[in-house]
Protein backbone atom coordinates (compact mmCIF):
# COMPACT_ATOMS: atom_id res chain seq x y z
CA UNK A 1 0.00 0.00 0.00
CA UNK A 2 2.68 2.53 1.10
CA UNK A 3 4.73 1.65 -2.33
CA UNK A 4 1.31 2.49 -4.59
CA UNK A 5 1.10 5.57 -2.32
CA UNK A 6 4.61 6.36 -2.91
CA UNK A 7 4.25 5.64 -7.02
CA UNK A 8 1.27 7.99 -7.33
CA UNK A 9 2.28 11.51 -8.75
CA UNK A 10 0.33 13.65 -6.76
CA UNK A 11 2.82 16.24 -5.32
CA UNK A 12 3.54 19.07 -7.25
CA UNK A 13 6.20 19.71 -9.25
CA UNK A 14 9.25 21.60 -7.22
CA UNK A 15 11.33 23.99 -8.94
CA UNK A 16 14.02 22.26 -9.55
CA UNK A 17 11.31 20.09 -11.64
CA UNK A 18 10.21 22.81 -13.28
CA UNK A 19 13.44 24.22 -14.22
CA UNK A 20 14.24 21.19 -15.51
CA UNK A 21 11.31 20.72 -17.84
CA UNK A 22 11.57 24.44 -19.46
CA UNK A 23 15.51 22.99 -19.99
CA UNK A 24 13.95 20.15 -21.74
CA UNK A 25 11.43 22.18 -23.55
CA UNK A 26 8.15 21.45 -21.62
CA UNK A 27 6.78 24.41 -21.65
CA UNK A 28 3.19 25.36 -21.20
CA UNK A 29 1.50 26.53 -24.70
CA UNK A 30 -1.68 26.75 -26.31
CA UNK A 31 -1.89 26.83 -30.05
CA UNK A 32 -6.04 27.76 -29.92
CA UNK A 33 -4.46 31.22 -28.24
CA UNK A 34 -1.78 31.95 -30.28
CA UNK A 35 -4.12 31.34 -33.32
CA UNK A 36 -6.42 33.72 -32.46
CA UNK A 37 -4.62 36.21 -31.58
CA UNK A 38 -2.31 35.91 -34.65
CA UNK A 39 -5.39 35.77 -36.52
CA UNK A 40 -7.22 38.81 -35.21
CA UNK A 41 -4.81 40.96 -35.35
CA UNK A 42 -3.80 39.71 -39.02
CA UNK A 43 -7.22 40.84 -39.71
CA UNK A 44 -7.34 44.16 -38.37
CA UNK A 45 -3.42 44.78 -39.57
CA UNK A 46 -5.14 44.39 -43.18
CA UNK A 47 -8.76 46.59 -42.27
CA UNK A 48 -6.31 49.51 -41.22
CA UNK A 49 -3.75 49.41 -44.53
CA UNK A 50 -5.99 47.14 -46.70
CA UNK A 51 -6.50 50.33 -48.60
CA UNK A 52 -2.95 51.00 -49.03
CA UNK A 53 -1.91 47.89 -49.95
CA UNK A 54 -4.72 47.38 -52.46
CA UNK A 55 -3.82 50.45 -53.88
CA UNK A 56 0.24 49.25 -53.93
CA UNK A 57 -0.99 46.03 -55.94
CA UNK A 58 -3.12 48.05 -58.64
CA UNK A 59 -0.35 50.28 -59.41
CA UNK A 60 2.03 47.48 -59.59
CA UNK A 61 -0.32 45.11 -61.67
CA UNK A 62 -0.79 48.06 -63.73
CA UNK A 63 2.65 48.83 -64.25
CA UNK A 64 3.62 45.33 -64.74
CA UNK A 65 0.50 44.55 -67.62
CA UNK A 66 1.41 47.67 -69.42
CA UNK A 67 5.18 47.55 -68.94
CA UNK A 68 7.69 46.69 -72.76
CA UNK A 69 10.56 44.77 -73.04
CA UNK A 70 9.52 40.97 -71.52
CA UNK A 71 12.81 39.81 -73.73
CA UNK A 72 15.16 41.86 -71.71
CA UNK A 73 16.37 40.95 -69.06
CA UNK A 74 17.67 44.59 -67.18
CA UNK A 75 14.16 45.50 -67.91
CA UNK A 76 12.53 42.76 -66.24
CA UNK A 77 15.41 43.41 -63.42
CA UNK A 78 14.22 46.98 -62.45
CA UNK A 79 10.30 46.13 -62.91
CA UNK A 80 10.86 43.03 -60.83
CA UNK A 81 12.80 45.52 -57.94
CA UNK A 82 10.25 48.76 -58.79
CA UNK A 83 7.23 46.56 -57.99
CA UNK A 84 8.99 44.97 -54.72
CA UNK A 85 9.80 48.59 -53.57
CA UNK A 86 6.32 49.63 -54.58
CA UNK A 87 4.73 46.96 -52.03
CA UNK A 88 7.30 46.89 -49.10
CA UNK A 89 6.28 49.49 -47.35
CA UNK A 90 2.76 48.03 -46.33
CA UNK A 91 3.58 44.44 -46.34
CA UNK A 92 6.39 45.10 -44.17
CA UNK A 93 3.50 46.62 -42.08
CA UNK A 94 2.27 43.40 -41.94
CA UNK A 95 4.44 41.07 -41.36
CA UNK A 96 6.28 43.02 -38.65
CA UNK A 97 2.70 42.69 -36.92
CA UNK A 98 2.21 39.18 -37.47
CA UNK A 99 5.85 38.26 -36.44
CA UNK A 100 5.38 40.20 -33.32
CA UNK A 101 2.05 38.89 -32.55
CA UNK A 102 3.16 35.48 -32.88
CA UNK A 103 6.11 35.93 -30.50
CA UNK A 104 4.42 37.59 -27.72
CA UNK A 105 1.58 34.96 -28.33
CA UNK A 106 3.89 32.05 -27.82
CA UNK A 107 5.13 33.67 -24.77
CA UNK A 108 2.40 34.55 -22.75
CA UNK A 109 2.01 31.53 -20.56
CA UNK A 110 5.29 29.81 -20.50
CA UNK A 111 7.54 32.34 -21.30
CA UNK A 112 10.08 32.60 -24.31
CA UNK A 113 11.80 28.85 -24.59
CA UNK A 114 13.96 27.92 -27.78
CA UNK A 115 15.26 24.15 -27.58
CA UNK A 116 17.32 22.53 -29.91
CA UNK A 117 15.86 19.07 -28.65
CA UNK A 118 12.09 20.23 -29.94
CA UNK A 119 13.38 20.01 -33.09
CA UNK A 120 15.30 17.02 -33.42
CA UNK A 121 13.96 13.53 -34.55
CA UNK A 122 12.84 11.10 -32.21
CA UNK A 123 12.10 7.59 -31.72
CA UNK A 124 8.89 7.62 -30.42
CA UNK A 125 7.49 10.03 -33.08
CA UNK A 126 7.61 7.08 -35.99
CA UNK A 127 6.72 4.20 -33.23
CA UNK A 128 4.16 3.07 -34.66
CA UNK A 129 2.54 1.72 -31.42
CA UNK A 130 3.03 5.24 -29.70
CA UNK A 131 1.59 6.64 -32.84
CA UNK A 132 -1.95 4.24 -32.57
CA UNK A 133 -1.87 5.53 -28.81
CA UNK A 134 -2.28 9.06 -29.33
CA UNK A 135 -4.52 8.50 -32.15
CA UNK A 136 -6.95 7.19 -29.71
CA UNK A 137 -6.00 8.78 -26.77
CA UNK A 138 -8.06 11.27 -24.51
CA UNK A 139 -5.55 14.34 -26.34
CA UNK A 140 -6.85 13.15 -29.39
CA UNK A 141 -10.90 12.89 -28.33
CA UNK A 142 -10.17 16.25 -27.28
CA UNK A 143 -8.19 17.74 -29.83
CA UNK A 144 -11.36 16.16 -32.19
CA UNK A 145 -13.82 18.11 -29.93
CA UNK A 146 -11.91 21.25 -30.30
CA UNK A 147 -12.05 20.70 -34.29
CA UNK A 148 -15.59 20.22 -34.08
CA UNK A 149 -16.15 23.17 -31.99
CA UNK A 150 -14.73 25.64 -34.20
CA UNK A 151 -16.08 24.24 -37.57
CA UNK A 152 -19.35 24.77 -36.05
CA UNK A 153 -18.77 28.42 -34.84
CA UNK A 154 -16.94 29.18 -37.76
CA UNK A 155 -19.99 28.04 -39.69
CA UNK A 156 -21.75 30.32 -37.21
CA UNK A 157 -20.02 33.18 -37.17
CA UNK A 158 -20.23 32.97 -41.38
CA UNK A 159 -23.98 32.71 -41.41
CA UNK A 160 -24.23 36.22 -39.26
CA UNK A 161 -22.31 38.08 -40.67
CA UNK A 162 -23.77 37.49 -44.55
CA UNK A 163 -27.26 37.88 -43.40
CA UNK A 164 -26.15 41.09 -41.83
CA UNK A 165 -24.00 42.19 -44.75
CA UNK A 166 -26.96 40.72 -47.10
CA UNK A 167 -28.27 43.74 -48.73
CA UNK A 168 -25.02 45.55 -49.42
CA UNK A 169 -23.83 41.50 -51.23
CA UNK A 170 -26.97 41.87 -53.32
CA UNK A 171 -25.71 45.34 -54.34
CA UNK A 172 -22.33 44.61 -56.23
CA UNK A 173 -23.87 43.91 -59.34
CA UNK A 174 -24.86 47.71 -60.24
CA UNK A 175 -21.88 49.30 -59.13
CA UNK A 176 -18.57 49.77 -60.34
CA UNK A 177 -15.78 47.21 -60.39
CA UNK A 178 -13.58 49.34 -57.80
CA UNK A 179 -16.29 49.52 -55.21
CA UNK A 180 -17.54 45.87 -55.52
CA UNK A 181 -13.66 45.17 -55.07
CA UNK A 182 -13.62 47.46 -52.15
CA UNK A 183 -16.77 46.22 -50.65
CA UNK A 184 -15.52 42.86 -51.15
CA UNK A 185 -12.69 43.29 -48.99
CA UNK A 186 -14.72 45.10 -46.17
CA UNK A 187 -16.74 42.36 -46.15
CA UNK A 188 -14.05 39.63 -45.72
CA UNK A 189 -12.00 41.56 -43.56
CA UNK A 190 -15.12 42.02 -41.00
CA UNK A 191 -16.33 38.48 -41.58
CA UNK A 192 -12.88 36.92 -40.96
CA UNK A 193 -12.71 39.25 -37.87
CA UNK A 194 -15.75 38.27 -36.13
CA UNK A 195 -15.13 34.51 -37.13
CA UNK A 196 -11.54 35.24 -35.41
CA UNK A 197 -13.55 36.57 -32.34
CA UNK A 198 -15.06 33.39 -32.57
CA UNK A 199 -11.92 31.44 -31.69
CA UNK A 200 -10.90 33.52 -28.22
CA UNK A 201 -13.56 31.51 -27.45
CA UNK A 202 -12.15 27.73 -28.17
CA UNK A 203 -8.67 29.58 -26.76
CA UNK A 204 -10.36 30.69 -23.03
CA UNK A 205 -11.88 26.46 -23.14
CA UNK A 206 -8.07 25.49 -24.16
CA UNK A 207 -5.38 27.58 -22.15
CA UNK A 208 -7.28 26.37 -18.41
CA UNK A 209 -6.67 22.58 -19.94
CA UNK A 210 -3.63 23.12 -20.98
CA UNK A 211 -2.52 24.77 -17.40
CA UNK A 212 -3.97 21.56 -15.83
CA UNK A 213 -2.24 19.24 -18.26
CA UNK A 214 0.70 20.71 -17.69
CA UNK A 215 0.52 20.61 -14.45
CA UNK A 216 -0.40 17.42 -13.87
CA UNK A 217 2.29 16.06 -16.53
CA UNK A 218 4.69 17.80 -14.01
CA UNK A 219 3.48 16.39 -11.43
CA UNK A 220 5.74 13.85 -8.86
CA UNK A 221 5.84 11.14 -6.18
CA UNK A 222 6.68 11.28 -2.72
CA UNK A 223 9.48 8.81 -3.49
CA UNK A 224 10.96 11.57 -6.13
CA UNK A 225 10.66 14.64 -4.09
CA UNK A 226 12.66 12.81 -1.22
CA UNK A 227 15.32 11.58 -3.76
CA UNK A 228 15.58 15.40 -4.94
CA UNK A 229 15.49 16.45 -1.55
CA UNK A 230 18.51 13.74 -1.29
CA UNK A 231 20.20 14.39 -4.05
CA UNK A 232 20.73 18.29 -2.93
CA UNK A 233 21.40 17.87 0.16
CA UNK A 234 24.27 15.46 -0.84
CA UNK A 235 26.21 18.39 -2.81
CA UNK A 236 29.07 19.79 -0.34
CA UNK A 237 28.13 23.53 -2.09
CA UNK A 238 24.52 23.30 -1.45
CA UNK A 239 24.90 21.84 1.90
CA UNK A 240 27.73 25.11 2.63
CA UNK A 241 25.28 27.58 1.26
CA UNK A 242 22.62 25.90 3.66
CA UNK A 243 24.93 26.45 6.89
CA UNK A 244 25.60 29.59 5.81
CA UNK A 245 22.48 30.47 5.48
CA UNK A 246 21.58 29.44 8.76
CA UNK A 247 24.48 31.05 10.45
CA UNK A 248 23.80 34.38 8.86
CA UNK A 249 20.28 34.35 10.46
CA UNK A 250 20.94 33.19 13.66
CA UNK A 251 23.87 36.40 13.89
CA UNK A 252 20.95 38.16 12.64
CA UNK A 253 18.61 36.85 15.58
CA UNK A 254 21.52 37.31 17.93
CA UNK A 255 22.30 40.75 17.05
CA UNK A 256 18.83 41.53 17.54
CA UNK A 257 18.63 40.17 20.99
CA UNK A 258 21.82 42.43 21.96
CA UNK A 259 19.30 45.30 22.01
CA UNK A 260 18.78 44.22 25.58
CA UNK A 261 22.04 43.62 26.55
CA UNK A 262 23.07 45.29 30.03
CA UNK A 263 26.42 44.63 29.00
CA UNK A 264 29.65 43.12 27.01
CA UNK A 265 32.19 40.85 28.67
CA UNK A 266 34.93 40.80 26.49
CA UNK A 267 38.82 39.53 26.51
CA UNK A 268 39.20 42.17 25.34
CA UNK A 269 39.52 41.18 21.21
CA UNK A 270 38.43 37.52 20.82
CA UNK A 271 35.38 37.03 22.87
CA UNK A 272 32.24 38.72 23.37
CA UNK A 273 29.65 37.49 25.77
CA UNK A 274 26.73 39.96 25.85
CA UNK A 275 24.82 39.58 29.70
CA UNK A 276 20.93 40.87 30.14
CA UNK A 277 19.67 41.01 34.16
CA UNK A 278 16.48 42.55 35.15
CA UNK A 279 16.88 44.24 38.71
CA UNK A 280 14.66 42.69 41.39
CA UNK A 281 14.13 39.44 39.81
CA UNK A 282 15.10 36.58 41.28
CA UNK A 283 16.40 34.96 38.35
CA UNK A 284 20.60 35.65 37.63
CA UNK A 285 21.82 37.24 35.01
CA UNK A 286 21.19 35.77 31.12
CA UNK A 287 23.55 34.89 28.47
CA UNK A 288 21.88 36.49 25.60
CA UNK A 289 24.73 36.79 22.48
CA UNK A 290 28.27 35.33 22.55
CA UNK A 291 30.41 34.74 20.16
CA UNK A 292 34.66 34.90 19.06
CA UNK A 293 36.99 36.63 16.57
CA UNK A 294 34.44 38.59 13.80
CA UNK A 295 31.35 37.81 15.75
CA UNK A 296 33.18 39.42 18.87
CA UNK A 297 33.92 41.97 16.58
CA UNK A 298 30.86 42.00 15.35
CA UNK A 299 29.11 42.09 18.92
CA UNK A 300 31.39 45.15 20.10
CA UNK A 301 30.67 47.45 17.27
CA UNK A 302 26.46 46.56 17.47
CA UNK A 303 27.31 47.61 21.31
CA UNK A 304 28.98 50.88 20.61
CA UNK A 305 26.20 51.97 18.02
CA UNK A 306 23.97 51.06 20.85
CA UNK A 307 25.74 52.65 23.96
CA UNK A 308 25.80 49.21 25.62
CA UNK A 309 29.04 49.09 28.26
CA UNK A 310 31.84 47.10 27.47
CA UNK A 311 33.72 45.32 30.77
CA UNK A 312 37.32 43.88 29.98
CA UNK A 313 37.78 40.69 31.75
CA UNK A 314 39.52 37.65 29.91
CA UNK A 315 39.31 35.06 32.61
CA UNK A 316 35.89 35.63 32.77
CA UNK A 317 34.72 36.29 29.07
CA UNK A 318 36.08 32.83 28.37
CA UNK A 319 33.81 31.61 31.57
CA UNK A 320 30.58 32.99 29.93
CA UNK A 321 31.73 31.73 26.63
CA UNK A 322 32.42 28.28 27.50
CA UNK A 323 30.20 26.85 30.33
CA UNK A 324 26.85 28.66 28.58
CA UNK A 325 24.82 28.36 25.61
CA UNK A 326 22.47 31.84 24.57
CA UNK A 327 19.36 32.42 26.07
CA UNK A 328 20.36 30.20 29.34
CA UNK A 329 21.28 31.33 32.92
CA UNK A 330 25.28 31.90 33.80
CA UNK A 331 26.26 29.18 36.07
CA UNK A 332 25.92 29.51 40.01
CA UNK A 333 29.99 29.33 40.85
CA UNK A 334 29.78 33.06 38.36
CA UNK A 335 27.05 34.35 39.89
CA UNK A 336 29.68 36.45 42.42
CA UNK A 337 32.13 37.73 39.33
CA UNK A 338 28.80 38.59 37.44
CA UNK A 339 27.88 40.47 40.41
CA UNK A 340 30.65 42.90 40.55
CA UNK A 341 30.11 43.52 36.91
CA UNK A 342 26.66 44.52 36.95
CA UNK A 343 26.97 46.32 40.38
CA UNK A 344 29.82 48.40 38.73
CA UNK A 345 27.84 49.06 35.37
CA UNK A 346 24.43 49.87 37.26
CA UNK A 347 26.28 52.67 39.96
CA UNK A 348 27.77 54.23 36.49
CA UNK A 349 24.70 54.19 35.02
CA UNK A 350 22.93 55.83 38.25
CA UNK A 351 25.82 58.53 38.26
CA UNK A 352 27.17 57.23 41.91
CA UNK A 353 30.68 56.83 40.05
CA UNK A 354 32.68 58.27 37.37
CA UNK A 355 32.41 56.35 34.04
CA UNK A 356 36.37 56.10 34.47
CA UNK A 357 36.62 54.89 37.74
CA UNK A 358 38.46 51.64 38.54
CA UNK A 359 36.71 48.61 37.62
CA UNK A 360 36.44 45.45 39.90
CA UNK A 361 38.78 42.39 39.09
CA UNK A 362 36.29 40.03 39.05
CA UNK A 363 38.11 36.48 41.08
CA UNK A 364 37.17 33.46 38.72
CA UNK A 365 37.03 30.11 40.72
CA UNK A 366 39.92 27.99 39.63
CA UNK A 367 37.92 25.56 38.11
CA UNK A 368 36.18 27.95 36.04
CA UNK A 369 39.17 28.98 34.32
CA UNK A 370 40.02 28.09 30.18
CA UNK A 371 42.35 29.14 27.59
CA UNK A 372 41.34 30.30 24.08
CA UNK A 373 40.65 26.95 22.86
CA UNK A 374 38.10 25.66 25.59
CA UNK A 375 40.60 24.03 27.58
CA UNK A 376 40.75 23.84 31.62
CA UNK A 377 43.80 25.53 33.01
């Protein structure tokens, strides 16, 4: 039961899966939306320059039917380049449209993706067995709906717009060639719009599929996400970027607890233990930051931008730092050197001494006592 469980794809994809997949090409499209927007705007390109580009072809059908010198080559040169020059500047219109169109199109749910692989021939594409499979596959019942669909609103959409457009149809018999050509093209150009229109709505039925399918083609097992999981943590970079990480926040949380620091205990350079006692509690004093070398460092300059004292005692910085973790309570056989620290910190800070008066020595029990590296004396 636990290995069906465990075979099921019903996680979602992580981003490393993702990643991955755009790598490998996967990425989420829908052909019904980039159709019809390619199409519409196609279609309205042509109803806003139609005229110019009508007028473009006339001239250079014109010049072309009328033109001498078929046998000669230079001739046919400089028509062939006079005609091209003569339509460029509207086509190019066009097609700058259409290529635009069709790039932001492609883009808009998945992004911009080019991959080689997309491309290249595979295996599976001429199996003929994979080949009978999406032939009667679910894609393929609903890529036949989708067909059906549109014929039918396309037929729809064809049917309105010549019963609205009836009476002016009926019309191009009694007037002149250029206006039945004219009202021709109006008449296209609208009908292929609104038949366009017709497909945004196939494309807003398609692009919610094709988020799911996606989605759910992404999709993994339990058994893969802890294998990922595995498979990152195993890298020594990732796993130094993850302690790193972690130590960077917890100087972060540290420094932030300093705020209510009473005072510093230092060595004077390579340790910093930072002390917070509430007067009348019961409880001794706290250990609420310590650290050596740059976090000392660090410690002592967050103290000075704060005002927080600083009380030079080696013997007993190396105490703090050594028999304590943060946030606990000093040890009993320090609660007498801790005394004489705060005592002397609070009568400076109450104005009954000078700030330089003499300090205490504070008397570390013997078996208190360590050297730099953590070791007994």
């Amino acid at each position: 039961m636990a290995e069906e469980e465990s075979s099921e794809k019903t996680e979602e994809p992580t981003q490393k899966r993702l990643d991955k997949a755009r790598e490998e090409g996967q990425v989420l499209r829908s052909q019904e939306l980039s159709v019809a927007v390619v199409v519409i705007s196609a279609i309205a390109t042509l109803l806003v320059i139609g005229k110019s580009i009508y007028t473009a072809l006339i001239t250079v059908l014109r010049a072309n039917f009328s033109m001498q010198g078929f046998n000669d080559p230079a001739v046919m040169s400089r028509q062939l380049w006079a005609s091209a020059a003569q339509l460029a500047p509207s086509l190019s219109i066009l097609v700058t449209v259409i290529l635009s169109v069709i790039f932001i199109s492609n883009s808009a749910l998945g992004g911009f993706n080019f991959n080689i692989s997309n491309i290249l021939p595979k295996a599976n594409r001429v199996n003929p067995f994979v080949g009978i499979k999406r032939i009667f596959g679910a894609q393929a019942w609903f890529e036949l709906l989708k067909g059906v669909l549109k014929t039918l609103l396309i037929l729809i959409a064809t049917y309105l717009v010549f019963q609205y457009f009836k009476e002016d149809i009926s019309q191009f018999g009694v007037v002149s060639q250029k206006v039945q050509i004219l009202s021709s093209g109006i008449v296209l150009g609208i009908s292929a719009l609104v038949i366009s229109l017709f497909l945004i709505v196939i494309a807003m039925l398609d692009v919610p599929i094709k988020v799911n399918q996606h989605r759910q083609k992404l999709r993994m097992t339990k058994q893969e996400i802890k294998e990922e999981y595995k498979e990152a943590e195993g890298k020594p970079e990732v796993r130094n970027r993850i302690r790193q990480r972690q130590r960077e926040i917890a100087l972060n949380k540290m420094m932030k607890a300093i705020e209510k620091a009473d005072v510093i205990v230092t060595n004077p350079m390579h340790f910093a233990v930072a002390l917070a006692y509430s007067p009348g509690s019961s409880r001794p004093p706290v250990v609420i930051g310590k650290g050596i070398d740059n976090v000392a460092i660090a410690i002592r300059k967050k103290a000075g931008d704060l005002g927080i004292p600083l009380f030079q005692s080696p013997d007993l910085a190396r105490a703090l730092y050594f028999t304590t973790r943060e946030n606990s309570e000093i040890p009993e056989a320090l609660f007498h050197c801790v005394a004489q620290v705060i005592a002397y910190i609070f009568r400076i800070n109450m104005g009954y001494i000078a700030k330089d008066a003499v300090p205490p020595i504070p008397d570390v029990p013997r078996e208190m006592r360590f050297d730099a590296n953590g070791k007994k004396l």
